[in-house]
Protein backbone atom coordinates (compact mmCIF):
# COMPACT_ATOMS: atom_id res chain seq x y z
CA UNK A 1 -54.92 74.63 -26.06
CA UNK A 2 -55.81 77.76 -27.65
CA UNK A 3 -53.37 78.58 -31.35
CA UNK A 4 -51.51 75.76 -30.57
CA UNK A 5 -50.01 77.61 -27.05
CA UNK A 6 -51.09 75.45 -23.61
CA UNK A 7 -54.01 77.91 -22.04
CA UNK A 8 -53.30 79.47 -18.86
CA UNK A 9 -54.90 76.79 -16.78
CA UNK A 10 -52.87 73.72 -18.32
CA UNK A 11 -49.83 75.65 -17.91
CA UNK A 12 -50.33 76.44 -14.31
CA UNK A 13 -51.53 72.78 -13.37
CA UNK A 14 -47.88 71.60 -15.13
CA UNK A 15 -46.13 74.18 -12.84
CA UNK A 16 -47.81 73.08 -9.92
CA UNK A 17 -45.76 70.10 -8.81
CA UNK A 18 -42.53 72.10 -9.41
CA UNK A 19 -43.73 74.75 -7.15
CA UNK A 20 -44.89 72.38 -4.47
CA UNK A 21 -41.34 70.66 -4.75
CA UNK A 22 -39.82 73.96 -4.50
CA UNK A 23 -41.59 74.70 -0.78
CA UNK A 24 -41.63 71.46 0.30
CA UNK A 25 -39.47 71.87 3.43
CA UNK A 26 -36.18 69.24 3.37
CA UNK A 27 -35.42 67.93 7.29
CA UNK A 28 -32.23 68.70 8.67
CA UNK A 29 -29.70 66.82 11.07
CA UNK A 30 -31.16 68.01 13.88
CA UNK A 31 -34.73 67.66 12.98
CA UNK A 32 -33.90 64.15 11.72
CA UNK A 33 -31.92 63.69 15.43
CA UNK A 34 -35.04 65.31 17.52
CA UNK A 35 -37.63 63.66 15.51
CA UNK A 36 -35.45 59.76 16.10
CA UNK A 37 -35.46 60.59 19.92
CA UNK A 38 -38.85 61.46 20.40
CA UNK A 39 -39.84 58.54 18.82
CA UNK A 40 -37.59 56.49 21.23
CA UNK A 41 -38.76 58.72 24.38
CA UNK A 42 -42.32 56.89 23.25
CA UNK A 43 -41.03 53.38 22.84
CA UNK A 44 -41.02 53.65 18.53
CA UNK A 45 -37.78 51.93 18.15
CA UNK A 46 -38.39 50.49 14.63
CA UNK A 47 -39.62 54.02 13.45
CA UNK A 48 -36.65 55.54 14.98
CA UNK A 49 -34.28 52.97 13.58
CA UNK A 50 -34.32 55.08 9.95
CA UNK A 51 -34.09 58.46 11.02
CA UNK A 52 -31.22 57.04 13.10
CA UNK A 53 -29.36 55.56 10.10
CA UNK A 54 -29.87 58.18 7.96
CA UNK A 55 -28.55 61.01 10.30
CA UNK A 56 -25.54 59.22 9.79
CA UNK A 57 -25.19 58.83 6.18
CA UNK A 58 -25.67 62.29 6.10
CA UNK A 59 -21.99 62.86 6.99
CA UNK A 60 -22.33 63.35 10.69
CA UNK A 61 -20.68 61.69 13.14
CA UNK A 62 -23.24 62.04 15.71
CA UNK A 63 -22.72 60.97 19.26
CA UNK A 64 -26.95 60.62 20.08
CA UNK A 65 -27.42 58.40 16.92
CA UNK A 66 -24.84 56.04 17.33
CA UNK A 67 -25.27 55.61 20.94
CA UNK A 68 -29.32 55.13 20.76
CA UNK A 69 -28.34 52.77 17.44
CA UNK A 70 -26.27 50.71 20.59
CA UNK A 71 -29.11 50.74 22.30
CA UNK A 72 -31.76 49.69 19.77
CA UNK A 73 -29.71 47.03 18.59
CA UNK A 74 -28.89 45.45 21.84
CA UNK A 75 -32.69 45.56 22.11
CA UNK A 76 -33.05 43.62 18.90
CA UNK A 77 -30.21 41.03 20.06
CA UNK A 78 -27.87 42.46 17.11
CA UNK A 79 -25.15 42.63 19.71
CA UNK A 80 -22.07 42.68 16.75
CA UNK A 81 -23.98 46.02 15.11
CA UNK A 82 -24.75 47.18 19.27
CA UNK A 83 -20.85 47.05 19.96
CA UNK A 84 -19.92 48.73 16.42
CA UNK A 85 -21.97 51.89 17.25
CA UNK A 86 -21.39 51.90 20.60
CA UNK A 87 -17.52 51.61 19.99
CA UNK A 88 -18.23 54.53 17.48
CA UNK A 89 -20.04 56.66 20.66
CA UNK A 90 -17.65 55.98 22.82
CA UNK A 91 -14.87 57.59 20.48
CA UNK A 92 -16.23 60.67 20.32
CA UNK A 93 -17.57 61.04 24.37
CA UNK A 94 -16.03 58.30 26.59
CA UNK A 95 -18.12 59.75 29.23
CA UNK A 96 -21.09 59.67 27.87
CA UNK A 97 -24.22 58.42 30.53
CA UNK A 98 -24.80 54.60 30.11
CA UNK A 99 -22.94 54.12 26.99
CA UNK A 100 -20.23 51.76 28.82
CA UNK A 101 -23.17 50.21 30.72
CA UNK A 102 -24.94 48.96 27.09
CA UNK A 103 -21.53 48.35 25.49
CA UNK A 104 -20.71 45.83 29.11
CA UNK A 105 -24.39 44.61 28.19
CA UNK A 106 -23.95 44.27 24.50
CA UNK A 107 -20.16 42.34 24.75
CA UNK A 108 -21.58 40.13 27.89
CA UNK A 109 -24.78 38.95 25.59
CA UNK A 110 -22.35 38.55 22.55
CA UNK A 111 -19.99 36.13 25.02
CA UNK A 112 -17.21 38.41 26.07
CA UNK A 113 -17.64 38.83 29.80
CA UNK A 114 -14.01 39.76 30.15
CA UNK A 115 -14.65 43.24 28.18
CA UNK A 116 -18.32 43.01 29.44
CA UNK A 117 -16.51 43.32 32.92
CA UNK A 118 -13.96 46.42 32.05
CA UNK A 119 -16.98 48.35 30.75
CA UNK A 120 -19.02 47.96 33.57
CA UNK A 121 -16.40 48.77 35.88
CA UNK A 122 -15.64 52.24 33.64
CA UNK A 123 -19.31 52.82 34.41
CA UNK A 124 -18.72 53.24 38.02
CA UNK A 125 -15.71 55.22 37.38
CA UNK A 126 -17.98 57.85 35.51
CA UNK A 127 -20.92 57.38 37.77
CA UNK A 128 -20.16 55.34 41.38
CA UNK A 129 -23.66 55.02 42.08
CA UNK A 130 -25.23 53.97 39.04
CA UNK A 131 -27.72 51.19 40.73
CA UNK A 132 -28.39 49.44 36.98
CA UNK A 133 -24.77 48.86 36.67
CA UNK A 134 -24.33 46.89 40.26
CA UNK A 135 -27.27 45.20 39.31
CA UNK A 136 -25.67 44.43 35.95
CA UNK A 137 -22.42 43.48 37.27
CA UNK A 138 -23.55 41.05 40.36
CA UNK A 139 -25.78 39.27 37.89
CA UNK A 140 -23.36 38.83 35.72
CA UNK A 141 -21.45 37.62 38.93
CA UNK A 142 -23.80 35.64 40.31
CA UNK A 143 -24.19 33.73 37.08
CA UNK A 144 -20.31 32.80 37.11
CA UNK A 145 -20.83 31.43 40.28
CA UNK A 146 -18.63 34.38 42.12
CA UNK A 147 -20.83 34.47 45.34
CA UNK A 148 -18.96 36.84 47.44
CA UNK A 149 -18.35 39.40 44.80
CA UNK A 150 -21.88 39.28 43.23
CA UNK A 151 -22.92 39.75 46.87
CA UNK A 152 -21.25 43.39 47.26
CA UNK A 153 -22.84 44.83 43.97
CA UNK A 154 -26.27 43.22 44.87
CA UNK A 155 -26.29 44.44 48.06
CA UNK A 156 -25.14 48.34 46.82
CA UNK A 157 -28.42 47.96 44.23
CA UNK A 158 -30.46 46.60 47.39
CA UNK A 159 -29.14 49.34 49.25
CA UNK A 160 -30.42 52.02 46.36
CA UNK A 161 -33.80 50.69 46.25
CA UNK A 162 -33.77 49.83 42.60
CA UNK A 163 -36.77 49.73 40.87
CA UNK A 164 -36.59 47.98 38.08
CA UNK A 165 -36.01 44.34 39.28
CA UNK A 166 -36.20 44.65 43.22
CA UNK A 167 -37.69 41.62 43.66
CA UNK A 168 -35.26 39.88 41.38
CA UNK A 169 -31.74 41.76 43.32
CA UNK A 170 -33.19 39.97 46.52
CA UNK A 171 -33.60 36.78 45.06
CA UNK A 172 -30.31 36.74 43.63
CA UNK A 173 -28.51 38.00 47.30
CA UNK A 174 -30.30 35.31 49.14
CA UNK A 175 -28.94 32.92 47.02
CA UNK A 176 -25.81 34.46 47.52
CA UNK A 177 -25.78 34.70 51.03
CA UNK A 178 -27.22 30.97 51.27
CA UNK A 179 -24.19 29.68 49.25
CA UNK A 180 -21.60 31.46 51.60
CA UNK A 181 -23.50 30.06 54.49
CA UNK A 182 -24.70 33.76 55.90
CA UNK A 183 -27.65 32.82 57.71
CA UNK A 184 -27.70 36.06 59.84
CA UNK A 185 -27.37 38.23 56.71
CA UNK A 186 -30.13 35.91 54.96
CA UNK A 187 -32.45 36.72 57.66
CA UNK A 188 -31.33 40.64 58.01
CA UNK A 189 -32.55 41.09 54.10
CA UNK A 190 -36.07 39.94 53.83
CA UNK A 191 -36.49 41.55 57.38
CA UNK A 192 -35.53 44.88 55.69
CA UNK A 193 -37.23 43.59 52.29
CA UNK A 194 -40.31 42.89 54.04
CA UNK A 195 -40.27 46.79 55.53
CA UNK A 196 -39.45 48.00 52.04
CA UNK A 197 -42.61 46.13 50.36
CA UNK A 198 -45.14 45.12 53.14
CA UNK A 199 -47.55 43.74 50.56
CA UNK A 200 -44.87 40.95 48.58
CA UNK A 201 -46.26 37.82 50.26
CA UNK A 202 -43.67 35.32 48.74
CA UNK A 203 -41.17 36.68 50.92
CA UNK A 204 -43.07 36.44 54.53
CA UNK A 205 -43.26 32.64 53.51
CA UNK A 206 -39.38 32.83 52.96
CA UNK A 207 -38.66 34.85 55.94
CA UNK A 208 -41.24 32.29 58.08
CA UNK A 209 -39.15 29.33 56.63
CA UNK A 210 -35.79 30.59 57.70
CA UNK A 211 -37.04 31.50 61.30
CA UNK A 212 -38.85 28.52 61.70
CA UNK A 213 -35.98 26.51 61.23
CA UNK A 214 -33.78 29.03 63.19
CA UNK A 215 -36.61 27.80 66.16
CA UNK A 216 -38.22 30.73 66.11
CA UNK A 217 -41.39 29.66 66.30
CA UNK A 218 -43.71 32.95 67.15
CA UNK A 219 -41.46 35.05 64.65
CA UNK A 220 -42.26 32.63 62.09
CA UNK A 221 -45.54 31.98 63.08
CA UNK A 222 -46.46 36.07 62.76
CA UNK A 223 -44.70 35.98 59.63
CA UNK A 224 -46.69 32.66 57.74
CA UNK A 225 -50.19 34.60 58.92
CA UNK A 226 -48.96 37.86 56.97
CA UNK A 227 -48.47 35.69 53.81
CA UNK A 228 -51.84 34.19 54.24
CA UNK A 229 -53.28 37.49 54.62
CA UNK A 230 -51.76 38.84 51.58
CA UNK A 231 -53.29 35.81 49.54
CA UNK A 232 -50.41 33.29 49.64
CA UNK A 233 -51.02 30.12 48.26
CA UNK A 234 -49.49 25.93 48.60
CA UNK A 235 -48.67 24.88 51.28
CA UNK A 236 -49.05 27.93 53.86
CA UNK A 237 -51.44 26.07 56.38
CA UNK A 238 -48.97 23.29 56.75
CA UNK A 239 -46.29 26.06 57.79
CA UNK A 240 -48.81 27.52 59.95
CA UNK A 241 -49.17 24.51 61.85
CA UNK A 242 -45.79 23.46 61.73
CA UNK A 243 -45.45 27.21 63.71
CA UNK A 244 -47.79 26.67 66.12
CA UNK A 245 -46.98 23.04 66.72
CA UNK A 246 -43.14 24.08 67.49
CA UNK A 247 -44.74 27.49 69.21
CA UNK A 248 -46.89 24.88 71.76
CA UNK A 249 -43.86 22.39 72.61
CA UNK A 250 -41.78 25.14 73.24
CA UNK A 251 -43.84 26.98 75.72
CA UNK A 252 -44.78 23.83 77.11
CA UNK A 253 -40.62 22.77 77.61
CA UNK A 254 -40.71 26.33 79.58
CA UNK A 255 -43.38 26.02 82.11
CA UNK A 256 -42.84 22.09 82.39
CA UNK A 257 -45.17 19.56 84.40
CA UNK A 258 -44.34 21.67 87.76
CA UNK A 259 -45.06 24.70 86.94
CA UNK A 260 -48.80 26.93 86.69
């Protein structure tokens, strides 16, 4: 202090912070909105969970944050707050991608499957091939015990190669098939499964089981080797033998005592 006035130097460092605060840039609703999806485009769903909320409580009704708040909360098992934004999306775009496929997810965890059901359904009517949605809906199907109807949405996700949980879609339409006693359809989809994924030995061993007790022995037989090639495990050798046991008697039956 020089004469009892601040000298130039204190008076510029007590400026400074006002001056910074002056440039500091504020974010708006659309940085706030780009910066929350990025963030979810790289799997940050807790970091994008703020931005999210307070795009909102800025005043704007957005579409994006209330349907990627459905999402992230379904994700966190807060189904109640999942069906409030998603409620709140579907207001403003009813035909928005996917938003009545996580609001069918989001009521069928929270234990409505009768509105988990109409949403699904008004899925397909803005998308008829949307494979997550069959698989949605015949798993929620299949788990009510509603064979023949979880069978047609399985088999349209079969039929779409989905990628997600292939494995899992087959599983669930054998069991289907097995339970309405479609033993020729059984068969038909680990033949084609086996063509899709040549290297999934679990279901040679199936497909050997079900020919072997179809009497098939050399189908069944080809099939058991395959799995052992690919590294299956238990009990393979046993249905190896049991092949080539049933293989033997059955060529024997055919050329008989009398014959070369």
């Amino acid at each position: 202090m020089v004469g009892g006035k601040p000298s130039a130097t204190a008076a510029a460092k007590s400026e400074r912070p006002a001056a910074i605060q002056k440039t500091r840039p504020t974010m708006t609703t659309d940085d706030l909105e780009a910066r929350a999806l990025a963030l979810i485009d790289r799997g940050r769903w807790k970091a994008a969970e703020p931005l999210l909320l307070q795009l909102l409580q800025s005043g704007k009704d957005d579409l994006s944050a209330h349907f990627e708040l459905c999402r992230l909360y379904r994700r966190k098992g807060d189904n109640r707050a999942a069906i409030r934004h998603g409620l709140l999306a579907y207001q403003i775009n009813p035909e928005e991608p996917n938003l009545c496929l996580n609001l069918g997810l989001a009521y069928e965890c929270f234990g409505d499957e009768r509105l988990a059901l109409w949403f699904y359904r008004k899925e397909l009517e803005r998308n008829p091939r949307s494979d997550e949605t069959f698989f949605d809906l015949g798993r929620m199907l299949f788990h009510q015990g509603q064979w023949q109807e979880a069978a047609k949405w399985l088999r349209l996700n079969f039929n779409m190669d989905y990628q997600f949980r292939f494995a899992d879609t087959v599983k669930k339409l054998a069991r289907c098939y097995r339970k309405l006693g479609d033993g020729e359809a059984l068969v038909a989809l680990y033949r084609e499964y086996t063509l899709r994924r040549p290297q999934e030995a679990w279901a040679y061993v199936r497909l050997g089981t079900l020919l072997l007790r179809a009497g098939d022995f050399r189908g069944a037989l080809l099939k058991f080797l395959r799995a052992q090639a690919l590294g299956s495990k238990g009990n393979i050798e046993k249905k190896i033998a049991q092949a080539r046991s049933g293989l033997l008697q059955k060529v024997g039956s055919l050329t008989g005592p009398g014959r070369p």
